[in-house]
PDB file of N, CA and C in Angstrom:
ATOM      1  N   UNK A   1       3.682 -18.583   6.082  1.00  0.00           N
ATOM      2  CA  UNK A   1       3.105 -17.800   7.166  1.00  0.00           C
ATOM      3  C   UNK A   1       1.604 -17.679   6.948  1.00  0.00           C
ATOM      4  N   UNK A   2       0.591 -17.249   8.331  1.00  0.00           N
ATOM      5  CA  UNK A   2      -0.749 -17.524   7.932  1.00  0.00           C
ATOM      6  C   UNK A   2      -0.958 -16.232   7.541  1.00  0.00           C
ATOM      7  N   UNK A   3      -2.613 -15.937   6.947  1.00  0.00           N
ATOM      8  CA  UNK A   3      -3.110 -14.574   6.592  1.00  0.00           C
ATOM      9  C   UNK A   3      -3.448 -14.303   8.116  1.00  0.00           C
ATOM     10  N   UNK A   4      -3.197 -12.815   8.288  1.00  0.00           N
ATOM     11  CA  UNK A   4      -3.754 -12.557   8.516  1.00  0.00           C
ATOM     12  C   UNK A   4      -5.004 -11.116   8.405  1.00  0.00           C
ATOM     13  N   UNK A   5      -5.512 -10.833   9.032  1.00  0.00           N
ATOM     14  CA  UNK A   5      -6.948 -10.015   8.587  1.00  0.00           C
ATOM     15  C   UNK A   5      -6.614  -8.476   9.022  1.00  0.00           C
ATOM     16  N   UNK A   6      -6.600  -7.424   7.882  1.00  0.00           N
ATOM     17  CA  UNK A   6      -6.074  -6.068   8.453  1.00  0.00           C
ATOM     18  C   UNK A   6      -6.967  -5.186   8.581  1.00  0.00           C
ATOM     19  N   UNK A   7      -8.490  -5.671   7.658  1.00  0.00           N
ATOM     20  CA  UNK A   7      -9.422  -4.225   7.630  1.00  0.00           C
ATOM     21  C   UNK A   7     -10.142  -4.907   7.100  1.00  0.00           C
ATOM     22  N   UNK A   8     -11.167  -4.088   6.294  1.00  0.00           N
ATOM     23  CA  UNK A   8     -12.611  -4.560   5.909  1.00  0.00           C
ATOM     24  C   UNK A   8     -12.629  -3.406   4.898  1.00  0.00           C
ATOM     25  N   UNK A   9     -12.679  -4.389   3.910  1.00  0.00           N
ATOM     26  CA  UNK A   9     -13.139  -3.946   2.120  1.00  0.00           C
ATOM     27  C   UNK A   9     -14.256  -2.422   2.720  1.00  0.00           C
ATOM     28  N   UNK A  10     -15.294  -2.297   3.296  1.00  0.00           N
ATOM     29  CA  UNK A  10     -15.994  -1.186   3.245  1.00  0.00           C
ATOM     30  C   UNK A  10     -15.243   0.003   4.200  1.00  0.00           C
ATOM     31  N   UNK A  11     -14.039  -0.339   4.786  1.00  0.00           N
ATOM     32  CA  UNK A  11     -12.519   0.818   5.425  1.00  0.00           C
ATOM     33  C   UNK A  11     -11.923   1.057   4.533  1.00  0.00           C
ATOM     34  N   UNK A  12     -11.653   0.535   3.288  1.00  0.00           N
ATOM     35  CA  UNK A  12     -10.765   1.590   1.938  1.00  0.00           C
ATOM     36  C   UNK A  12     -11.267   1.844   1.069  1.00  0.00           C
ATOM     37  N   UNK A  13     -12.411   2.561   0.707  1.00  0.00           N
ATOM     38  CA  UNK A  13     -12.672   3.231  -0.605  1.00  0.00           C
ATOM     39  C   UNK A  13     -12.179   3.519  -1.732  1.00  0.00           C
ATOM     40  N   UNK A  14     -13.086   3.268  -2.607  1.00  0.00           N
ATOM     41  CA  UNK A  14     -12.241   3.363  -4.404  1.00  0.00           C
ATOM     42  C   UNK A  14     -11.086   4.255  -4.358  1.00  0.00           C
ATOM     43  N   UNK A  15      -9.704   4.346  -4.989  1.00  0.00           N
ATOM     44  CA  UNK A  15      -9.143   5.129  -5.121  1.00  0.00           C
ATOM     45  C   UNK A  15      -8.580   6.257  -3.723  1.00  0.00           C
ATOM     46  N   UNK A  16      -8.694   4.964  -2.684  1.00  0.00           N
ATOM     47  CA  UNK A  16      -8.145   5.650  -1.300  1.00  0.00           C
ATOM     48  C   UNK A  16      -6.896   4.563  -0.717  1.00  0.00           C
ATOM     49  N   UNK A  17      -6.418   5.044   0.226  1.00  0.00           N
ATOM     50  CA  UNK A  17      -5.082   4.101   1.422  1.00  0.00           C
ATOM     51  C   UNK A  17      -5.912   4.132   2.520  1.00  0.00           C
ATOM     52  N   UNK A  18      -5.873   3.150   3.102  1.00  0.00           N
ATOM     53  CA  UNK A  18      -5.817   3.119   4.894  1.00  0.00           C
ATOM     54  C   UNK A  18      -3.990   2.790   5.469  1.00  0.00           C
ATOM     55  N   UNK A  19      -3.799   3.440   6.733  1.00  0.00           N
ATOM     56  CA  UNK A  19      -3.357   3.365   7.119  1.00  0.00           C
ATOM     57  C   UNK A  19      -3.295   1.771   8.425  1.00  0.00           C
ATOM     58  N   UNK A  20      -2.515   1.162   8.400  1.00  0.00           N
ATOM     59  CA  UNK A  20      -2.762  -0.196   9.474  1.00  0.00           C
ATOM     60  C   UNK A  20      -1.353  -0.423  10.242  1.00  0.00           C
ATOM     61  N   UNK A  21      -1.621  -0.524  11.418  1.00  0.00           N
ATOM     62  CA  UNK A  21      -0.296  -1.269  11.688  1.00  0.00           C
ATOM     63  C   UNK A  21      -0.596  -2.938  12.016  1.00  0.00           C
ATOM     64  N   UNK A  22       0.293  -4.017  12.095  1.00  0.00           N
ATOM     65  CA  UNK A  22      -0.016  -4.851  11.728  1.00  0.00           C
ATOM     66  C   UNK A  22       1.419  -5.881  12.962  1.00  0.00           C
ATOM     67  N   UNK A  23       1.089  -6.052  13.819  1.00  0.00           N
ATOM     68  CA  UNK A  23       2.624  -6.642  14.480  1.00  0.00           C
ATOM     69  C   UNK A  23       3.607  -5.832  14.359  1.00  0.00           C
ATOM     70  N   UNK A  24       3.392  -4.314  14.818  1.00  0.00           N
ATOM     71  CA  UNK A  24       4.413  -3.086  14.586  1.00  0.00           C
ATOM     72  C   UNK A  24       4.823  -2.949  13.153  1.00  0.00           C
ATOM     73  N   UNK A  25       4.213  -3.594  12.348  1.00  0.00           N
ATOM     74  CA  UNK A  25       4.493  -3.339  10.867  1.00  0.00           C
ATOM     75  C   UNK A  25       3.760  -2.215  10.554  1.00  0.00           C
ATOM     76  N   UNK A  26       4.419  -0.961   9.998  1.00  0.00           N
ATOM     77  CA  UNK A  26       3.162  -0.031   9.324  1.00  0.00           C
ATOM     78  C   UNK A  26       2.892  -0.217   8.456  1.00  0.00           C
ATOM     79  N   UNK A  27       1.922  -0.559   7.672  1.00  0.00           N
ATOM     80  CA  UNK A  27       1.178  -1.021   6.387  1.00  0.00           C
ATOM     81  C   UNK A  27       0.685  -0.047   5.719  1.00  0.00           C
ATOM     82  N   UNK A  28       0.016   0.092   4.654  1.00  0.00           N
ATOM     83  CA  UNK A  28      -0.844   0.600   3.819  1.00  0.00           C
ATOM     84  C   UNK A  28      -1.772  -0.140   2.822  1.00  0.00           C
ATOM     85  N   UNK A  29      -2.799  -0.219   3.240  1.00  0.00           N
ATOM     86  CA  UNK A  29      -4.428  -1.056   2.400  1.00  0.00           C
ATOM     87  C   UNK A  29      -4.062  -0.135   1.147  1.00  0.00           C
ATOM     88  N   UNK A  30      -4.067  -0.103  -0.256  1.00  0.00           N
ATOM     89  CA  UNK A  30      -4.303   0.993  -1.056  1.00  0.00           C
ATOM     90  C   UNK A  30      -5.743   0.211  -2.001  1.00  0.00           C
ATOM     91  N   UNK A  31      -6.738   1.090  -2.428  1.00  0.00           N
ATOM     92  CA  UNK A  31      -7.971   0.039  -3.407  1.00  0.00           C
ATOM     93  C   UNK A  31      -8.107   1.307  -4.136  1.00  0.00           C
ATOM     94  N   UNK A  32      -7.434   0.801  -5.687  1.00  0.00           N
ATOM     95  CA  UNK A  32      -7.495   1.499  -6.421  1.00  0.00           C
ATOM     96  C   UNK A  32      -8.018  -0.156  -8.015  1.00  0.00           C
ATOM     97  N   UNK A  33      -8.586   0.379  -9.125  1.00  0.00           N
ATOM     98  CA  UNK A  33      -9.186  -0.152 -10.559  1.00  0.00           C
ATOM     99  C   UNK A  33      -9.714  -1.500  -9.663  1.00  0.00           C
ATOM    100  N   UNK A  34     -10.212  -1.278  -8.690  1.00  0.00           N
ATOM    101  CA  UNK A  34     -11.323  -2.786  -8.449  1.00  0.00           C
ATOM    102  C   UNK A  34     -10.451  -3.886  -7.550  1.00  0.00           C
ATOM    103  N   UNK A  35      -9.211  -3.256  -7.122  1.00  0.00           N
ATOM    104  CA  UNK A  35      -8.316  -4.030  -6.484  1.00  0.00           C
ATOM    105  C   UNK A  35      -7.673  -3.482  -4.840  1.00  0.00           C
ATOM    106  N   UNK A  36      -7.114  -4.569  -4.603  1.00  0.00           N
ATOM    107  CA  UNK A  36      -6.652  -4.364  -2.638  1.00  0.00           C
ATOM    108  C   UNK A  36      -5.493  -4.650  -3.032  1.00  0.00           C
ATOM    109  N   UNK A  37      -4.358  -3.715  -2.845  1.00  0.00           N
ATOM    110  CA  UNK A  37      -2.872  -3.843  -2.405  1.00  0.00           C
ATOM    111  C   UNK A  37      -2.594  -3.285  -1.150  1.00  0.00           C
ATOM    112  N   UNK A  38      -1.433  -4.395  -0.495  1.00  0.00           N
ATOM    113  CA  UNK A  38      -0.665  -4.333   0.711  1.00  0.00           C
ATOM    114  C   UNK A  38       0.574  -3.386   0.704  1.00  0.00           C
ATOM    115  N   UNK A  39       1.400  -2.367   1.389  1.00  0.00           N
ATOM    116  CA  UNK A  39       2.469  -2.551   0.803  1.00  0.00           C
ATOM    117  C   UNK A  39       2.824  -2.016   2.393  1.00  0.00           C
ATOM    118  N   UNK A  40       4.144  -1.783   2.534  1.00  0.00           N
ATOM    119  CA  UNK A  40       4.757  -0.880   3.539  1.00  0.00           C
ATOM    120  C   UNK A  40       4.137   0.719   3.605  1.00  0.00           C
ATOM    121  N   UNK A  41       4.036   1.210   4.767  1.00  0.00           N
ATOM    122  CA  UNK A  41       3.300   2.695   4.516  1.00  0.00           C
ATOM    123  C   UNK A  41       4.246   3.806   4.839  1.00  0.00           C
ATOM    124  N   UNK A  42       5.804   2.964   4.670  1.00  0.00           N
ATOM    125  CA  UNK A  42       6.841   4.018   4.690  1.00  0.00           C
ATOM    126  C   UNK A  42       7.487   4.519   3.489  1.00  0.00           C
ATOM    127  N   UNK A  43       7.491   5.978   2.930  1.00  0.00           N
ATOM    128  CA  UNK A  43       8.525   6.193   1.591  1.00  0.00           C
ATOM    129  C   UNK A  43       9.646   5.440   1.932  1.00  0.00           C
ATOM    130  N   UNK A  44      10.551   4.697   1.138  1.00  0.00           N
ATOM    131  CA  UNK A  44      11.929   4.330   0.772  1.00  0.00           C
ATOM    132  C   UNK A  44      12.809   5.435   0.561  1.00  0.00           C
ATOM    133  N   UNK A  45      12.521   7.188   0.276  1.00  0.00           N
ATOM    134  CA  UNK A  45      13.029   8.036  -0.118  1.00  0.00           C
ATOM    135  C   UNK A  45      13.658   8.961   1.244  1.00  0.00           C
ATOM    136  N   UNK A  46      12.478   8.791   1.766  1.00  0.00           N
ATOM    137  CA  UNK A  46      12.322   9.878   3.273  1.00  0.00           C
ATOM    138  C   UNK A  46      10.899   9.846   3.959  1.00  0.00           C
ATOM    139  N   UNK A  47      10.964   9.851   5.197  1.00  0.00           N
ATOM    140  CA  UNK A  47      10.170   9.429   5.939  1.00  0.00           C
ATOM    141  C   UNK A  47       8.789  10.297   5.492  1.00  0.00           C
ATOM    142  N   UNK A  48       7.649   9.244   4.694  1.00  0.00           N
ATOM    143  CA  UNK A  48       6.531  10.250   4.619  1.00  0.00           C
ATOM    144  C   UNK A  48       5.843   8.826   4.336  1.00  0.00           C
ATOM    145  N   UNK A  49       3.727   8.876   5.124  1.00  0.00           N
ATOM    146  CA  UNK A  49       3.182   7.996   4.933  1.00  0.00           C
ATOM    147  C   UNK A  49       2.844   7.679   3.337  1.00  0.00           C
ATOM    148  N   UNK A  50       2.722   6.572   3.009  1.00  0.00           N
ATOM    149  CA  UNK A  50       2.022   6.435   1.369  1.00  0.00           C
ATOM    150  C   UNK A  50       0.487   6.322   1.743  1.00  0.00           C
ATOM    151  N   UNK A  51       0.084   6.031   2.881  1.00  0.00           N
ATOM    152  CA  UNK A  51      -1.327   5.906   2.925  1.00  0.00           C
ATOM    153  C   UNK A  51      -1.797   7.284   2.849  1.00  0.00           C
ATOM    154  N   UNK A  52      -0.994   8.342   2.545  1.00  0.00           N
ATOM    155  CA  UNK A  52      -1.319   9.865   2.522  1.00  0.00           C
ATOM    156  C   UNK A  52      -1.195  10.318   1.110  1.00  0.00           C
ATOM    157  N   UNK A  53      -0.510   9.482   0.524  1.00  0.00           N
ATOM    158  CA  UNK A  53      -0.265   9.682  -1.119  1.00  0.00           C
ATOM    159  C   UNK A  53      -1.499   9.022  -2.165  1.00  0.00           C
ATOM    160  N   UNK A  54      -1.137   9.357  -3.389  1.00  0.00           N
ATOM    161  CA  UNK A  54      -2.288   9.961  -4.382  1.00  0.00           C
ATOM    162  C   UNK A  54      -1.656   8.553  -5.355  1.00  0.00           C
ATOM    163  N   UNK A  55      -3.241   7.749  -5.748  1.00  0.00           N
ATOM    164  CA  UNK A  55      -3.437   6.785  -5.969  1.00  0.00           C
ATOM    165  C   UNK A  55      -3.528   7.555  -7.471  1.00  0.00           C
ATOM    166  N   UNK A  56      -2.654   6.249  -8.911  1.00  0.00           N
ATOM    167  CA  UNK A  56      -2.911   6.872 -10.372  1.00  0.00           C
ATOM    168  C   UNK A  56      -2.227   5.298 -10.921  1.00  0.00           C
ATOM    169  N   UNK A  57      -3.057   4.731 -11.553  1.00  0.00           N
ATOM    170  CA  UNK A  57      -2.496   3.961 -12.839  1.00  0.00           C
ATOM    171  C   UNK A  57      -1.819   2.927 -12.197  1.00  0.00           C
ATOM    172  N   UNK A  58      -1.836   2.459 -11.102  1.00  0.00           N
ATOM    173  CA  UNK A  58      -2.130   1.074 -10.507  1.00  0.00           C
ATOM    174  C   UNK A  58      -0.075   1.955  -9.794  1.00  0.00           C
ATOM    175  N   UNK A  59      -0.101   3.056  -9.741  1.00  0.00           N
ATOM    176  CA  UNK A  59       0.984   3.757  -8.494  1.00  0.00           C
ATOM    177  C   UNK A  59       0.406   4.358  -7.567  1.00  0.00           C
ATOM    178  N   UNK A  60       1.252   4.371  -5.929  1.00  0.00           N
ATOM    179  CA  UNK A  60       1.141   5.123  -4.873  1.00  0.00           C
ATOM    180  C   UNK A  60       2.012   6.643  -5.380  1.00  0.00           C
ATOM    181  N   UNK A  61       1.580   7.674  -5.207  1.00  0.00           N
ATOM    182  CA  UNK A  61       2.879   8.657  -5.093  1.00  0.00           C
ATOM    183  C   UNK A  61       3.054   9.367  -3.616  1.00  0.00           C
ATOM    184  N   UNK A  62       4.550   9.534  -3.555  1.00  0.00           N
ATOM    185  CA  UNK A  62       4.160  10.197  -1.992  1.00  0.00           C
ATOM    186  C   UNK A  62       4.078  11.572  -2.098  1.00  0.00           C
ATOM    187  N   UNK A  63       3.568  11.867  -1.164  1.00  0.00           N
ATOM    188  CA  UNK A  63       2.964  12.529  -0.601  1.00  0.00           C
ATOM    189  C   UNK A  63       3.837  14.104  -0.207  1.00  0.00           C
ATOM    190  N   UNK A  64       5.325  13.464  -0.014  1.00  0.00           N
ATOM    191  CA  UNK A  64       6.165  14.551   0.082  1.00  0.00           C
ATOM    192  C   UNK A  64       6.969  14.977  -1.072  1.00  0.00           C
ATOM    193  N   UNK A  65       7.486  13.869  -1.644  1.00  0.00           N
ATOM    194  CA  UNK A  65       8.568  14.488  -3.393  1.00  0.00           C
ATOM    195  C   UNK A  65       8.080  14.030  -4.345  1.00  0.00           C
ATOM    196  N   UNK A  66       6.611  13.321  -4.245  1.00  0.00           N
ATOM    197  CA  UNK A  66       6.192  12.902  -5.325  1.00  0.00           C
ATOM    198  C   UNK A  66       7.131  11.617  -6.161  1.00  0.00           C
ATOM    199  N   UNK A  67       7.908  10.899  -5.209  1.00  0.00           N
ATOM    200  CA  UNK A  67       7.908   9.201  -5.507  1.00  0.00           C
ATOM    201  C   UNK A  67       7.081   8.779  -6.403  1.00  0.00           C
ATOM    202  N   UNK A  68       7.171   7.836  -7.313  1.00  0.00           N
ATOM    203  CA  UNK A  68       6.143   6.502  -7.580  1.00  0.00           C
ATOM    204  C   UNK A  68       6.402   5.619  -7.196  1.00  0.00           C
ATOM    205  N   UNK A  69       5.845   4.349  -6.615  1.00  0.00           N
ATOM    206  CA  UNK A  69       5.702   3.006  -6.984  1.00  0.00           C
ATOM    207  C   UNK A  69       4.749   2.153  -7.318  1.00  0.00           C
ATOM    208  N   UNK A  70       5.100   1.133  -7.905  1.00  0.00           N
ATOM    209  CA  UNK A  70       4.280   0.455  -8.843  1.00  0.00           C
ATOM    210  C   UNK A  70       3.621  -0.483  -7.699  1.00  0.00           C
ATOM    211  N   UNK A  71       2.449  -0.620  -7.378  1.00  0.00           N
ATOM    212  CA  UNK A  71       1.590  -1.240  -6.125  1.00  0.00           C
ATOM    213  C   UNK A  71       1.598  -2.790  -6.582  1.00  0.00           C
ATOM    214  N   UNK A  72       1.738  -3.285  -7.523  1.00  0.00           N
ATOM    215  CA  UNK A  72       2.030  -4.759  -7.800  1.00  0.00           C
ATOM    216  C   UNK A  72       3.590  -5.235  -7.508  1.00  0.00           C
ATOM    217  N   UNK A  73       4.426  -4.558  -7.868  1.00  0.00           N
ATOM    218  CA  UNK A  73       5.505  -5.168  -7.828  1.00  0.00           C
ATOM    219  C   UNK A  73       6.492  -4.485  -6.684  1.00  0.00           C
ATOM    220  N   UNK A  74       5.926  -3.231  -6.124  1.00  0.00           N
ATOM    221  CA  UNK A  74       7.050  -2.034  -5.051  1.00  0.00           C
ATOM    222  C   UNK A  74       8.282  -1.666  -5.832  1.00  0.00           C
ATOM    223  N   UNK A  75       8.241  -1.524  -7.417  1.00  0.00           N
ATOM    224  CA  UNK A  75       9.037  -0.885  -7.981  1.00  0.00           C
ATOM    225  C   UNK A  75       9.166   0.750  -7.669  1.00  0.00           C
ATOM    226  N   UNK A  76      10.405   1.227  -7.563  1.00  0.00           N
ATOM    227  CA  UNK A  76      10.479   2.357  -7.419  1.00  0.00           C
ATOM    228  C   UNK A  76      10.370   3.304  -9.301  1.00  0.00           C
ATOM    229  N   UNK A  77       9.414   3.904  -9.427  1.00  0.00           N
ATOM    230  CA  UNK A  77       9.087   4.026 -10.271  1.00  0.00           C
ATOM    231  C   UNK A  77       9.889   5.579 -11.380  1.00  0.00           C
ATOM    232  N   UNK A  78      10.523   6.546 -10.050  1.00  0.00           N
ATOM    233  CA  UNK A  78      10.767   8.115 -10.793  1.00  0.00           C
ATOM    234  C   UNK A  78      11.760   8.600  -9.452  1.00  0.00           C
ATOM    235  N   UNK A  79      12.339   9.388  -9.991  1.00  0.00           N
ATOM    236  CA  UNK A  79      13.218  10.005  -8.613  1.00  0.00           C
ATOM    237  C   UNK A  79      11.949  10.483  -8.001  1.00  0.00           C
ATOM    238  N   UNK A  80      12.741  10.871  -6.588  1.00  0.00           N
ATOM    239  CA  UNK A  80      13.992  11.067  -6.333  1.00  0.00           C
ATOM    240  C   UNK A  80      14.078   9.152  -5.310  1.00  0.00           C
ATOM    241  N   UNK A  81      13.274   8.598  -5.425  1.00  0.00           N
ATOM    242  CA  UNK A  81      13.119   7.137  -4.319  1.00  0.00           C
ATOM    243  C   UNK A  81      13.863   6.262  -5.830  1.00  0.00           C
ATOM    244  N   UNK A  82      15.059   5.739  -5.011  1.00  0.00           N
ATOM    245  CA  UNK A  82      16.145   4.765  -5.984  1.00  0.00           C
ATOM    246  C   UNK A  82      15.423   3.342  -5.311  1.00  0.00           C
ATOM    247  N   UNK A  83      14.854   3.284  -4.048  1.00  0.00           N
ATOM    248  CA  UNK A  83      14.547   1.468  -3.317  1.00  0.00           C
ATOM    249  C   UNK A  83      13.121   1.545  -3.685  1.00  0.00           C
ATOM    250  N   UNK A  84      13.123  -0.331  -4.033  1.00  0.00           N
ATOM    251  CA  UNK A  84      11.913  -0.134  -4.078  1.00  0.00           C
ATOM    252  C   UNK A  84      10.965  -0.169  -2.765  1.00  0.00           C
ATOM    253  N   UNK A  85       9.984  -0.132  -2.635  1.00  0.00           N
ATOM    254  CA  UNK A  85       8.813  -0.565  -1.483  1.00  0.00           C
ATOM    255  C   UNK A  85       8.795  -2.023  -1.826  1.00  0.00           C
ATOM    256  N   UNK A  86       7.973  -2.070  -0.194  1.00  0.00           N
ATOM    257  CA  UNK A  86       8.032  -3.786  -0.225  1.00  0.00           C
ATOM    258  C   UNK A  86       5.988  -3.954  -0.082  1.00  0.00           C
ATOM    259  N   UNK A  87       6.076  -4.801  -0.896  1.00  0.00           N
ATOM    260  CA  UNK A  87       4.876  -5.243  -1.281  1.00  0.00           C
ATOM    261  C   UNK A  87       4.265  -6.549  -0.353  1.00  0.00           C
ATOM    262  N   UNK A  88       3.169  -7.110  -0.244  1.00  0.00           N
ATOM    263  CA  UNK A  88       2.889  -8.314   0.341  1.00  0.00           C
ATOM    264  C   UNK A  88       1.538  -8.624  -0.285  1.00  0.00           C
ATOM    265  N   UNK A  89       1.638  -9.825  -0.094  1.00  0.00           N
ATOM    266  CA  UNK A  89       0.442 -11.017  -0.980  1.00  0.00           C
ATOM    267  C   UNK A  89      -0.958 -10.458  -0.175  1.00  0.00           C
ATOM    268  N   UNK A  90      -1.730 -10.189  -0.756  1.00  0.00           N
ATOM    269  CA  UNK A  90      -3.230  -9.795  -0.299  1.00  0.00           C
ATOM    270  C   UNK A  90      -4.303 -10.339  -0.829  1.00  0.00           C
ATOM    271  N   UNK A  91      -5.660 -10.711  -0.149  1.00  0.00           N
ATOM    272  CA  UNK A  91      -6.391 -11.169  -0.790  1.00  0.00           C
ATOM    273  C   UNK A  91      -8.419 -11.090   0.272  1.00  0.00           C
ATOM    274  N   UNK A  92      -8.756 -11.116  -0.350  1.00  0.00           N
ATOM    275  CA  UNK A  92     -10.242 -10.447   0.322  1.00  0.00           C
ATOM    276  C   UNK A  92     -11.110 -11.979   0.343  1.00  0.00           C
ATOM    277  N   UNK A  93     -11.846 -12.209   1.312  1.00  0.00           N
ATOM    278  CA  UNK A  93     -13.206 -12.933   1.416  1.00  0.00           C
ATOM    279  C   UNK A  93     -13.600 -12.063   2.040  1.00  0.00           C
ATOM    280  N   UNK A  94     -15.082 -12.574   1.369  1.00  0.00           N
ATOM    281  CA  UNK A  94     -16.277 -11.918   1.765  1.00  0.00           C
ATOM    282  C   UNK A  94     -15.760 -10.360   2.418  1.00  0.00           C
ATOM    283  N   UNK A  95     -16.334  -9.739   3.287  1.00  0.00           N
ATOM    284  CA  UNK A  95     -16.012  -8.642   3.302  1.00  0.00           C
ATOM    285  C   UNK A  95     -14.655  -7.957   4.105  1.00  0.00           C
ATOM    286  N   UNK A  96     -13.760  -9.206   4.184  1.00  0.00           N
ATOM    287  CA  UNK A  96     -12.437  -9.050   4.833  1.00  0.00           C
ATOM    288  C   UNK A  96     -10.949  -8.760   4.425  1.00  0.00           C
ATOM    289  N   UNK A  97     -10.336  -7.996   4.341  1.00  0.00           N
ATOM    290  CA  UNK A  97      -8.902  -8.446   3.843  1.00  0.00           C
ATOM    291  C   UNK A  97      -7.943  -8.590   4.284  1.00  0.00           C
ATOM    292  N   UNK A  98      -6.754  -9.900   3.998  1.00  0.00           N
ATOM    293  CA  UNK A  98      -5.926 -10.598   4.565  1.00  0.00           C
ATOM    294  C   UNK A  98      -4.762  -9.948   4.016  1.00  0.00           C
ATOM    295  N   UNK A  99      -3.676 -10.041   4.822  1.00  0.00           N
ATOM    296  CA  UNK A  99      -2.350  -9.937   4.159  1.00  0.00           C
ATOM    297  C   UNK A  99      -1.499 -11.235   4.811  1.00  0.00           C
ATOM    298  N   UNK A 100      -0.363 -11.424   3.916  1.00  0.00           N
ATOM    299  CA  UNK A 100       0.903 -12.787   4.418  1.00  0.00           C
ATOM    300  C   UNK A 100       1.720 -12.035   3.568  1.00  0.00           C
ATOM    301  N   UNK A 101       2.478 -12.239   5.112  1.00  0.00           N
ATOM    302  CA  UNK A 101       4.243 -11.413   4.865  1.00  0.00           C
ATOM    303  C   UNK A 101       5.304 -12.725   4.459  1.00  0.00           C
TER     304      UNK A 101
END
């Protein structure tokens, strides 16, 4: 599948989420230690955004029970979220960033 382009490196700030939808996909930009992850911007636990949750140690947590997941792999990291999140391949030129589902 091709990339395509969801935001712009100067829309997510160090240690922040954007929120994106993407072909009715809800997404989440997260740029946390110098890096751009993609992931789904829905908890797996119960309906709460991750682009609202608190960026730590390369995890999203949500926002409502305090979930982890691991932003490289969408491991579900701590109760009470048993699924993991789903992750997608990301990658930046120049001041753009792409995702492929």
């Amino acid at each position: 599948m091709n990339w395509i382009k969801i935001a712009t490196v100067d829309q997510v700030a160090e240690d922040e989420s954007l929120a994106v939808d993407v072909n009715g996909h809800q997404l989440a930009v997260h740029h946390t230690e110098g890096e751009f992850f993609v992931s789904d911007n829905i908890c797996t636990h119960q309906y709460a955004l991750l682009s609202d949750g608190f960026l730590e140690d390369g995890c999203i947590e949500c926002p409502l029970h305090q979930a982890k997941f691991d932003l490289r792999t969408g491991k579900a990291m701590c109760a009470p979220a048993t699924e993991d999140m789903k992750v997608y391949e990301v990658k930046t030129e120049g001041n753009e960033i792409f995702v492929r589902f």
